[in-house]
C-alpha atoms as a PDB file:
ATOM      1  CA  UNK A   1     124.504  97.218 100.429  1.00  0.00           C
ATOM      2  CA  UNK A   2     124.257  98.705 104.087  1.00  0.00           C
ATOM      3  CA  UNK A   3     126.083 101.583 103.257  1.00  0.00           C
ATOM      4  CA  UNK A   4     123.952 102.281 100.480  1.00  0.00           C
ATOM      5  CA  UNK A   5     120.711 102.028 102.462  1.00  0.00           C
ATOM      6  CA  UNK A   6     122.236 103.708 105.464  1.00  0.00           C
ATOM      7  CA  UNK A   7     123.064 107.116 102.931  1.00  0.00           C
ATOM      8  CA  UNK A   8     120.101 106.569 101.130  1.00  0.00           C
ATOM      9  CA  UNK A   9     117.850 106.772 104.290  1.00  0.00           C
ATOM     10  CA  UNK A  10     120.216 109.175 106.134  1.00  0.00           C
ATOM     11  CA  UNK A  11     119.996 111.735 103.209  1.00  0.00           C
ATOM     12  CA  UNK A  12     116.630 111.538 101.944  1.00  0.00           C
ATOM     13  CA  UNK A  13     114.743 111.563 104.881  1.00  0.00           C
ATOM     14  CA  UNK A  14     117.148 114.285 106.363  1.00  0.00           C
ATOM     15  CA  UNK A  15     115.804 116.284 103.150  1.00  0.00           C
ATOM     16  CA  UNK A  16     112.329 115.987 103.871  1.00  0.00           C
ATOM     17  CA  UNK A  17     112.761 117.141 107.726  1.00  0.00           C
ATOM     18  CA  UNK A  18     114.121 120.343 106.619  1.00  0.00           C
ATOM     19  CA  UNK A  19     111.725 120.830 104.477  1.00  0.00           C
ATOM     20  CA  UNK A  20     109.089 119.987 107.136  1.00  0.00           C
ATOM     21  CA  UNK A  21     110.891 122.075 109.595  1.00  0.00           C
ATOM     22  CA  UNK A  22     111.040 124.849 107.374  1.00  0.00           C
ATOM     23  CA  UNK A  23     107.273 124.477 106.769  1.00  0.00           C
ATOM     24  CA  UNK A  24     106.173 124.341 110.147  1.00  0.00           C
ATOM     25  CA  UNK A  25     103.746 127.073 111.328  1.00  0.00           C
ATOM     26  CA  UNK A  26     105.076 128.153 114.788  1.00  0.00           C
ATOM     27  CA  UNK A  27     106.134 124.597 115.644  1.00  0.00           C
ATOM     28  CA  UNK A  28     108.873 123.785 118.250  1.00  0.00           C
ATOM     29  CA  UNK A  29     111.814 121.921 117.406  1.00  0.00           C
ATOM     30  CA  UNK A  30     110.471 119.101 119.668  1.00  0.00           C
ATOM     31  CA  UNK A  31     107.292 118.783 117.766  1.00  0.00           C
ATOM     32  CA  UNK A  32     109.179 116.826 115.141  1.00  0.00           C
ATOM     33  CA  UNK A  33     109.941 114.351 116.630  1.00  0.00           C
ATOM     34  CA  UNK A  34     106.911 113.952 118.438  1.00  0.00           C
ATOM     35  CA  UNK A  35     104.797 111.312 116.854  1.00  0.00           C
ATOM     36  CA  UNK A  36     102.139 109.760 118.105  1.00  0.00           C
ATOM     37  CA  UNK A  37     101.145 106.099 118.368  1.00  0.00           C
ATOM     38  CA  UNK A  38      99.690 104.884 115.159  1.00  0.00           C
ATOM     39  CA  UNK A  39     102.939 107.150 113.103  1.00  0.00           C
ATOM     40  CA  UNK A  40     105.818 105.420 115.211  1.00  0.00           C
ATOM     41  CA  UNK A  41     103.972 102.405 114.254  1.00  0.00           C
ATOM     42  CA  UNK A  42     104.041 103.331 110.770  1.00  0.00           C
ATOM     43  CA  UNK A  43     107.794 104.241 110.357  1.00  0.00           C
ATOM     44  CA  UNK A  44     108.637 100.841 111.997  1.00  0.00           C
ATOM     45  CA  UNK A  45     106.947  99.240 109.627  1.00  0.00           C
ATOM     46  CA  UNK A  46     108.341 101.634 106.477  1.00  0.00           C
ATOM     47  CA  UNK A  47     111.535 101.537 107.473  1.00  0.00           C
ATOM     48  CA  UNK A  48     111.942  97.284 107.853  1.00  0.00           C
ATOM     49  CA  UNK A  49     109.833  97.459 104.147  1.00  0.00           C
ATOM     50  CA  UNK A  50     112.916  99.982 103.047  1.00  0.00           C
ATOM     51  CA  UNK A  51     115.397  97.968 103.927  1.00  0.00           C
ATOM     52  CA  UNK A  52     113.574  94.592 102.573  1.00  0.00           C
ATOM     53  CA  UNK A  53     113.372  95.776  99.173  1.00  0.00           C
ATOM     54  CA  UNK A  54     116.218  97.656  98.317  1.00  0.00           C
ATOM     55  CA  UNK A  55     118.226  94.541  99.619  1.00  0.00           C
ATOM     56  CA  UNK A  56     116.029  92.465  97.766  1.00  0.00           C
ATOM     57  CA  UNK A  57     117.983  93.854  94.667  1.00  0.00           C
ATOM     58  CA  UNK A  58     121.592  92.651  96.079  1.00  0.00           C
ATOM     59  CA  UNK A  59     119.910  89.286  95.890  1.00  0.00           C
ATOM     60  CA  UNK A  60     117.470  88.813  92.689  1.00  0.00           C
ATOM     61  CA  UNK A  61     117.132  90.349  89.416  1.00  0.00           C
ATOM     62  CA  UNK A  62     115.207  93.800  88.974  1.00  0.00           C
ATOM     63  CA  UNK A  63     112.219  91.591  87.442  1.00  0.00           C
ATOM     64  CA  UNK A  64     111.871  88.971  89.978  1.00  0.00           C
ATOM     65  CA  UNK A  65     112.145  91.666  92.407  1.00  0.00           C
ATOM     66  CA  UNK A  66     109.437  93.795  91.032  1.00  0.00           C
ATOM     67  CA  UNK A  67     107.219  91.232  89.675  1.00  0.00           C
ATOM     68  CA  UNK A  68     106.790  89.932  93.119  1.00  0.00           C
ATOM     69  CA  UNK A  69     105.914  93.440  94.020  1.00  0.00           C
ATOM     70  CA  UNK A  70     102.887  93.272  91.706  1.00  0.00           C
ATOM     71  CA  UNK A  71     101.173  91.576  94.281  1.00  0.00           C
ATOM     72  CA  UNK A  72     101.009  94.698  95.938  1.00  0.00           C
ATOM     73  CA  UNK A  73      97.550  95.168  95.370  1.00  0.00           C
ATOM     74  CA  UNK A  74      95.856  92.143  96.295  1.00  0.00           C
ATOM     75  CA  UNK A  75      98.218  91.588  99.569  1.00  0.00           C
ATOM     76  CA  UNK A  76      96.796  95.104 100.376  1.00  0.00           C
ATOM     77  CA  UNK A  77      93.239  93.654  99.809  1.00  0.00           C
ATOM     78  CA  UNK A  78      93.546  90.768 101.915  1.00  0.00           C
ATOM     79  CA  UNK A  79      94.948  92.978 104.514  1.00  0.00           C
ATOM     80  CA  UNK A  80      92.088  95.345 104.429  1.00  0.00           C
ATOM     81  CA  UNK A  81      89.886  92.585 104.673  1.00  0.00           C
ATOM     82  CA  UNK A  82      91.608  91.041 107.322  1.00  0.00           C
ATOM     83  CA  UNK A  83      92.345  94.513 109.882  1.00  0.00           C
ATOM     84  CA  UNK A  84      90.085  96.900 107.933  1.00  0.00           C
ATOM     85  CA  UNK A  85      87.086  94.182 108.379  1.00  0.00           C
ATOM     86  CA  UNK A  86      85.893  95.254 104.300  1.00  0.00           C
ATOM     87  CA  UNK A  87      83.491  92.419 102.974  1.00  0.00           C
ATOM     88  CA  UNK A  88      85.359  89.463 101.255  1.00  0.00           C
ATOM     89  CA  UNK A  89      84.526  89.038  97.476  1.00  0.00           C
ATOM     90  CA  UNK A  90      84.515  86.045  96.127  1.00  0.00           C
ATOM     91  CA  UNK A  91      86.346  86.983  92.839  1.00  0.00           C
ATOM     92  CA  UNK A  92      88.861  88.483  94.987  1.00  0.00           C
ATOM     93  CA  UNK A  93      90.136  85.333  96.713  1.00  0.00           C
ATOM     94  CA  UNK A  94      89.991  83.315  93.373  1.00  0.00           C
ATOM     95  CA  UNK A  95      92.537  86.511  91.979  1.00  0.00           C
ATOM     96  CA  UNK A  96      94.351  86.016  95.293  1.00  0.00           C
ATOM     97  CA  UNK A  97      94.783  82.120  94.670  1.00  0.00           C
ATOM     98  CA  UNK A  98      95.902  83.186  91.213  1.00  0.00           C
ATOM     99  CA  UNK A  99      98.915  85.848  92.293  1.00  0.00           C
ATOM    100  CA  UNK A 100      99.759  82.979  94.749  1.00  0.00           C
ATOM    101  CA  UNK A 101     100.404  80.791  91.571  1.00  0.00           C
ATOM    102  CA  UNK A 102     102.312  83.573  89.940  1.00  0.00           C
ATOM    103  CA  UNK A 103     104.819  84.410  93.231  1.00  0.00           C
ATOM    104  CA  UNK A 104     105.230  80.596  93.340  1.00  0.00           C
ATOM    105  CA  UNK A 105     106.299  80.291  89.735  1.00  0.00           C
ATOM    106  CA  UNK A 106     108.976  82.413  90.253  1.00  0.00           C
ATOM    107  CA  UNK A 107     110.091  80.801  93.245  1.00  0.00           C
ATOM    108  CA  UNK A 108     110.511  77.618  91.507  1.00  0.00           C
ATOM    109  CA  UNK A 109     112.494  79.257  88.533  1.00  0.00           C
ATOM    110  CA  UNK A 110     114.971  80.937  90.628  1.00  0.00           C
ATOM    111  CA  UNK A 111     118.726  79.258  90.184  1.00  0.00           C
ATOM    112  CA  UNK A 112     120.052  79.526  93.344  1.00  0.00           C
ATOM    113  CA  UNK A 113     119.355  80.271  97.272  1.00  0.00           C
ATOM    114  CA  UNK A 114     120.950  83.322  97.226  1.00  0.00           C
ATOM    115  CA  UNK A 115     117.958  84.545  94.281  1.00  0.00           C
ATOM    116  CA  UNK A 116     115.296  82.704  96.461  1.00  0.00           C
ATOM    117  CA  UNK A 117     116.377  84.787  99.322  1.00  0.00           C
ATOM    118  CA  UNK A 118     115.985  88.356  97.022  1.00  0.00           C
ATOM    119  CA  UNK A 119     112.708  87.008  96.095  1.00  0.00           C
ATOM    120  CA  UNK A 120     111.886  86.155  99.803  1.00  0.00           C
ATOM    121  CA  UNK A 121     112.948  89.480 100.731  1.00  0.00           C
ATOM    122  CA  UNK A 122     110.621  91.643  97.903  1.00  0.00           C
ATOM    123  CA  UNK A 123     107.314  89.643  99.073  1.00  0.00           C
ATOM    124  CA  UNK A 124     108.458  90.779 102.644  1.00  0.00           C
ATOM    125  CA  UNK A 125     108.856  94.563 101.130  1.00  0.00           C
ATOM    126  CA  UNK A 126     105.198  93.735  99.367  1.00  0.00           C
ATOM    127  CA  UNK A 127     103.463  92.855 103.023  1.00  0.00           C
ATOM    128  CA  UNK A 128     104.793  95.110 104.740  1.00  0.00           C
ATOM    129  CA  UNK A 129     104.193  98.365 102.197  1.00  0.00           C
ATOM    130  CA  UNK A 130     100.547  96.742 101.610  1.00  0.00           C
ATOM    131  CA  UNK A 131     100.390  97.190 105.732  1.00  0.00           C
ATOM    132  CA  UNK A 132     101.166 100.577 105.896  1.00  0.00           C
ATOM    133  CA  UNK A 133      98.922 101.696 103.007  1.00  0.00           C
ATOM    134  CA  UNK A 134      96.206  99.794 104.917  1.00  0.00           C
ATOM    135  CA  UNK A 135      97.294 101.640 108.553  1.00  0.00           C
ATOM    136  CA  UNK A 136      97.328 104.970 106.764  1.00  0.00           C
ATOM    137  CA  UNK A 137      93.506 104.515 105.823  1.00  0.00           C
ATOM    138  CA  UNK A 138      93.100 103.260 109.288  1.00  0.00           C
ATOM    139  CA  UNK A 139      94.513 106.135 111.029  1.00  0.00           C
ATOM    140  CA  UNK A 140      93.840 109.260 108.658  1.00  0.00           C
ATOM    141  CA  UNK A 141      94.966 111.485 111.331  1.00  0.00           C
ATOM    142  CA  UNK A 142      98.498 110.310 111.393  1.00  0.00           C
ATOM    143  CA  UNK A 143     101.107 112.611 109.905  1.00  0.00           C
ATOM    144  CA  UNK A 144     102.817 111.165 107.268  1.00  0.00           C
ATOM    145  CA  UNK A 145     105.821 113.116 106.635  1.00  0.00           C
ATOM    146  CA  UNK A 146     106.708 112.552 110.015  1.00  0.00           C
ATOM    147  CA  UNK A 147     106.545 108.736 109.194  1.00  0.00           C
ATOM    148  CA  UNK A 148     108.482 109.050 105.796  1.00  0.00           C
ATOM    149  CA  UNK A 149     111.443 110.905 107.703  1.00  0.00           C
ATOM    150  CA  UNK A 150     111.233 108.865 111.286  1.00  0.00           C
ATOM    151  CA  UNK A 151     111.591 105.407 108.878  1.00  0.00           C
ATOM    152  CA  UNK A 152     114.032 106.976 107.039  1.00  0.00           C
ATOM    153  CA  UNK A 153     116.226 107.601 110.186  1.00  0.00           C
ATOM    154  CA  UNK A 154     115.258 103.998 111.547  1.00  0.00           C
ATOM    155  CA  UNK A 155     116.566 102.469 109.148  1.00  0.00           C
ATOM    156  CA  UNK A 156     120.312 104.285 108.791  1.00  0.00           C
ATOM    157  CA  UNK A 157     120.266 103.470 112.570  1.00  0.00           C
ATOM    158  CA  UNK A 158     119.798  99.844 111.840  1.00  0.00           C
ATOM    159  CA  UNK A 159     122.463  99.631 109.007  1.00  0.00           C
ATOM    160  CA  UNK A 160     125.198 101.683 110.976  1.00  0.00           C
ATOM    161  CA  UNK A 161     126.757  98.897 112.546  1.00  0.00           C
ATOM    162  CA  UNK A 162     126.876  97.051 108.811  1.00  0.00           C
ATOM    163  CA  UNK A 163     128.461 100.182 106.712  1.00  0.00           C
ATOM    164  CA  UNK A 164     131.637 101.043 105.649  1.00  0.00           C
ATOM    165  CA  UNK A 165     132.256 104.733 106.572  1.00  0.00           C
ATOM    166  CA  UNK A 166     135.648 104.377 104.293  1.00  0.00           C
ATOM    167  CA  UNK A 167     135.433 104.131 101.122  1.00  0.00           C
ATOM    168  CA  UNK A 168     132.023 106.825 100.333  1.00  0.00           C
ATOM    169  CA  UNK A 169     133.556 109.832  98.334  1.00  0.00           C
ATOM    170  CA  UNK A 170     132.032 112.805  97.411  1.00  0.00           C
ATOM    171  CA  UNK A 171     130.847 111.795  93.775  1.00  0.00           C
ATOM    172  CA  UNK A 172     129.305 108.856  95.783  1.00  0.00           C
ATOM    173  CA  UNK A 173     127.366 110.998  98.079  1.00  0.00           C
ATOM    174  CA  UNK A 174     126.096 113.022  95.773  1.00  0.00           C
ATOM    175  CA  UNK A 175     124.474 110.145  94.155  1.00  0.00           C
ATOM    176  CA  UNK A 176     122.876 108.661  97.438  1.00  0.00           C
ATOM    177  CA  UNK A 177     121.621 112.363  98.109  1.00  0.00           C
ATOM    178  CA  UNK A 178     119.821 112.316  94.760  1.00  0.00           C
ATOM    179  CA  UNK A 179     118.635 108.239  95.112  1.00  0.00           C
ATOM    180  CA  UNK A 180     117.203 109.482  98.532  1.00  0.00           C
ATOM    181  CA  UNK A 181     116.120 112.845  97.894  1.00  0.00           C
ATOM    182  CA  UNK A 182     113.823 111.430  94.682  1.00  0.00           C
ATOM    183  CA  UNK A 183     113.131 108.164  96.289  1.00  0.00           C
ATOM    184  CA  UNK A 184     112.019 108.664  99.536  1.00  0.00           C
ATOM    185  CA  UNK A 185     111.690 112.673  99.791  1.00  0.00           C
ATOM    186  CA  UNK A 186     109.489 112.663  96.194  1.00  0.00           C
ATOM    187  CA  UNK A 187     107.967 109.467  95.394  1.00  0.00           C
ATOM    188  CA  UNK A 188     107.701 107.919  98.683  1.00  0.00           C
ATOM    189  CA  UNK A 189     106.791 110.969 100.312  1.00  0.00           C
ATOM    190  CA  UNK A 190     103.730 111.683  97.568  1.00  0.00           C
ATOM    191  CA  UNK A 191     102.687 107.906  97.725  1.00  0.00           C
ATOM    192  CA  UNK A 192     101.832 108.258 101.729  1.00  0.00           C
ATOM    193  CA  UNK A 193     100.465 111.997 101.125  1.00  0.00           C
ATOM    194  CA  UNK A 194      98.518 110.656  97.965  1.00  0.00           C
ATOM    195  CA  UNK A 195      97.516 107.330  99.550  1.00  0.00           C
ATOM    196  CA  UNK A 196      95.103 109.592 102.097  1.00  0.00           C
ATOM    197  CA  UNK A 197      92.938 110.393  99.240  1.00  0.00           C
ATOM    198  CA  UNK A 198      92.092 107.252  97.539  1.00  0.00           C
ATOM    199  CA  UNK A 199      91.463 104.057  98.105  1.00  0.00           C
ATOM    200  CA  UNK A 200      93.988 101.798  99.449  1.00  0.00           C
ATOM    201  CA  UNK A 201      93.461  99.379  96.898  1.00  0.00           C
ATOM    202  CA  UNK A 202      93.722 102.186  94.008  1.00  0.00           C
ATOM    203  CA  UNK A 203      96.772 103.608  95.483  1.00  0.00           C
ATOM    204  CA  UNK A 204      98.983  99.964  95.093  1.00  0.00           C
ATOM    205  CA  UNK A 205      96.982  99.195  91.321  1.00  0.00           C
ATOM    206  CA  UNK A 206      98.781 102.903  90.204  1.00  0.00           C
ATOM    207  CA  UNK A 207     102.176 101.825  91.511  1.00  0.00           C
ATOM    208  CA  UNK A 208     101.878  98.812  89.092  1.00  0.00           C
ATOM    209  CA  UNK A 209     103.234 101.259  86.825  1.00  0.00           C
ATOM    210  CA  UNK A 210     107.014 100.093  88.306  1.00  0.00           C
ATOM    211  CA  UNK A 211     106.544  96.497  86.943  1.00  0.00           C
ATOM    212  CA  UNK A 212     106.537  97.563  83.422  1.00  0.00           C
ATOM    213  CA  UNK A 213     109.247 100.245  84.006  1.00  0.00           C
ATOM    214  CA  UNK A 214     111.266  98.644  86.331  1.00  0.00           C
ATOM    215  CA  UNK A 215     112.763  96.061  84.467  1.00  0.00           C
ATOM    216  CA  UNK A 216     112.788  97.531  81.149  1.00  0.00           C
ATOM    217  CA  UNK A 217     115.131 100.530  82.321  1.00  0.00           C
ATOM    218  CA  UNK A 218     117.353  97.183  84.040  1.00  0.00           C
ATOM    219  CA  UNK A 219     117.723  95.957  80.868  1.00  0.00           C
ATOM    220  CA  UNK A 220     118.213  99.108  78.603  1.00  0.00           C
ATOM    221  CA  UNK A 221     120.851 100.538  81.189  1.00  0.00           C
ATOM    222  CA  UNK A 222     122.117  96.975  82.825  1.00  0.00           C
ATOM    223  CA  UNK A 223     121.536  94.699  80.218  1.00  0.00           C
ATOM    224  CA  UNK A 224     119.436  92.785  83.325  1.00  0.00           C
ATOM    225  CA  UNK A 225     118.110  89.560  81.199  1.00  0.00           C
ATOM    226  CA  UNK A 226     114.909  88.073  82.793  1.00  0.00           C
ATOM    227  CA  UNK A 227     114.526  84.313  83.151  1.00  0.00           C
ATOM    228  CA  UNK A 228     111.505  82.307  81.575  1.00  0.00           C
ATOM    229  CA  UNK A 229     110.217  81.214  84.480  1.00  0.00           C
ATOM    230  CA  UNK A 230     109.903  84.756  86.100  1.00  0.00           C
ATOM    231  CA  UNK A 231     107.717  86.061  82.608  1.00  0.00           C
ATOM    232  CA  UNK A 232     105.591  83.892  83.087  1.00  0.00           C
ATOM    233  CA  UNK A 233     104.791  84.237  87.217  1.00  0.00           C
ATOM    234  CA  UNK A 234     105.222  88.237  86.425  1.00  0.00           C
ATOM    235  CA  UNK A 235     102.757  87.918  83.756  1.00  0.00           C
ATOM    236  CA  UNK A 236     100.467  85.283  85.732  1.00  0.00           C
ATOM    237  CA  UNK A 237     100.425  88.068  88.860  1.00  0.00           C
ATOM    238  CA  UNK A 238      99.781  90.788  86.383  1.00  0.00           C
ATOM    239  CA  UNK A 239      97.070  89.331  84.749  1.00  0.00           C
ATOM    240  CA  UNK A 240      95.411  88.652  88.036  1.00  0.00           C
ATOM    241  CA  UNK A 241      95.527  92.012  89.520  1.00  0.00           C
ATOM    242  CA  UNK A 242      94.641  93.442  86.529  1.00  0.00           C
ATOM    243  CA  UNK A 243      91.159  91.046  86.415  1.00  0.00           C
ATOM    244  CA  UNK A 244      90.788  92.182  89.980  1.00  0.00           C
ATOM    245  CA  UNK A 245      90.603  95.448  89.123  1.00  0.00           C
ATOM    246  CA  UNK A 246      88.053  94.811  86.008  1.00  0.00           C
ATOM    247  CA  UNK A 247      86.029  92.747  88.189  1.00  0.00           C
ATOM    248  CA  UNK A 248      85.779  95.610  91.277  1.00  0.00           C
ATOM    249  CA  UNK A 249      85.208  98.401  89.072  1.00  0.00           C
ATOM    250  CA  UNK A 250      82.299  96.552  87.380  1.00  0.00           C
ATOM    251  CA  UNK A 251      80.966  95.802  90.559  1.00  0.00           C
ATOM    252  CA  UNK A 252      81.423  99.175  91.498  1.00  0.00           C
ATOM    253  CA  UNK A 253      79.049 100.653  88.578  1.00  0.00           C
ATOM    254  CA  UNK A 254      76.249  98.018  89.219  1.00  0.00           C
ATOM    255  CA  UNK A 255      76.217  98.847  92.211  1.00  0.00           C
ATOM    256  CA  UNK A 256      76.142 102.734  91.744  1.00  0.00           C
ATOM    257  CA  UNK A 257      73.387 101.617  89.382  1.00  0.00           C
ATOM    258  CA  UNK A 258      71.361 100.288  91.795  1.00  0.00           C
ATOM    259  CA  UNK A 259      71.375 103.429  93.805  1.00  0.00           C
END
């Protein structure tokens, strides 16, 4: 697993520096590296929320894993309301109280410590990706390529001492090149570009895209079953968000209404 993430990080977010380097108008070699406050802030926190949930994987089934990442949305909610200072709704607590249910449900249905710790790890992964979509919308000026590649490198720094160096071939790199390149370069790269010109909350309800996906491409490819007990959190979370999202936008248009 470190070796993966180390290659993974290494090679995608070297990718994306070239191709910011490349893009540059008439900017020094120093000036990518030089990131301001509020963007070495951000990688920190993008590359610990890298390394949570791709380990999360080594430790819990695709499902659990991305079911607990449904919460996405409403973890990036209560953040906003909590560093953002937006108004607190009371529908939005009750849904909050309700994706608590759903996270805890799985919990309880996972067979072992080691799956408890995978789970532990995606809700880790959740808070901190719902803290950098809220930072992003609290510093627009931040540069977020320069995030996506300094997290990137962060985190091979951090799983250097953990790899093994010996036993990586060539077919194997070419892999982690792609996994990086798409991952990080592509989609994680247009999420923090994207996430500028939305809202924050609208940003994490598209991503909810991955919990349908995600485990149905396990199962086709891995045959990755999914436990009982983790339907029926997943679909308990789900549900939630998704009357979250009903609830805002029909607040929304009486309130545009009104106006």
């Amino acid at each position: 697993m470190p070796t993966t993430l180390l290659w993974r990080s290494a090679l995608g977010g070297l990718t994306v520096l070239v191709v910011h380097a490349v893009l540059q108008n008439n900017e020094g070699a120093a000036s990518l590296w030089r990131l301001t406050r509020s963007e070495v802030i951000m990688s920190f926190l993008g590359a610990a929320a890298m390394i949570s949930f791709v380990a999360a994987f080594y430790f819990a089934p695709v499902a659990d894993v991305v079911f607990i990442y449904g919460a996405f949305p409403v973890v990036t909610l209560l953040l906003s309301v909590l560093l953002l200072k937006q108004p607190v709704r009371a529908w939005d607590m009750a849904c909050s109280a309700v994706v608590a249910i759903g996270v805890a449900i799985i919990l309880g249905g996972q067979p072992s410590l080691k799956n408890v710790f995978g789970t532990l790890l995606s809700f880790c992964a959740t808070l901190l990706f719902a803290a950098m979509t809220v930072g992003i919308k609290r510093y627009p000026q931040a540069q977020m390529v320069k995030v996506t590649y300094a997290g990137a490198a962060l985190s091979a720094l951090i799983m250097v001492p953990f790899s093994d160096f010996r036993h990586t071939s060539a077919h194997d790199m070419a892999w982690l090149w792609l996994y990086g390149f798409l991952n990080i370069g592509v989609g994680f790269g247009l999420y923090l570009l994207g996430v500028r010109k939305i809202k924050a909350v609208l940003a994490s309800l598209i991503c909810m895209l991955e919990i349908a996906l995600a485990p149905l491409w396990a199962y086709v490819v891995f045959g990755d079953s999914v436990r009982s007990a983790s339907l029926i959190g997943g679909a308990v979370i789900v549900l939630a968000v998704a009357a979250n999202l009903l609830l805002s936008g029909n607040h929304g248009d009486a309130k545009a209404a009104t106006h």
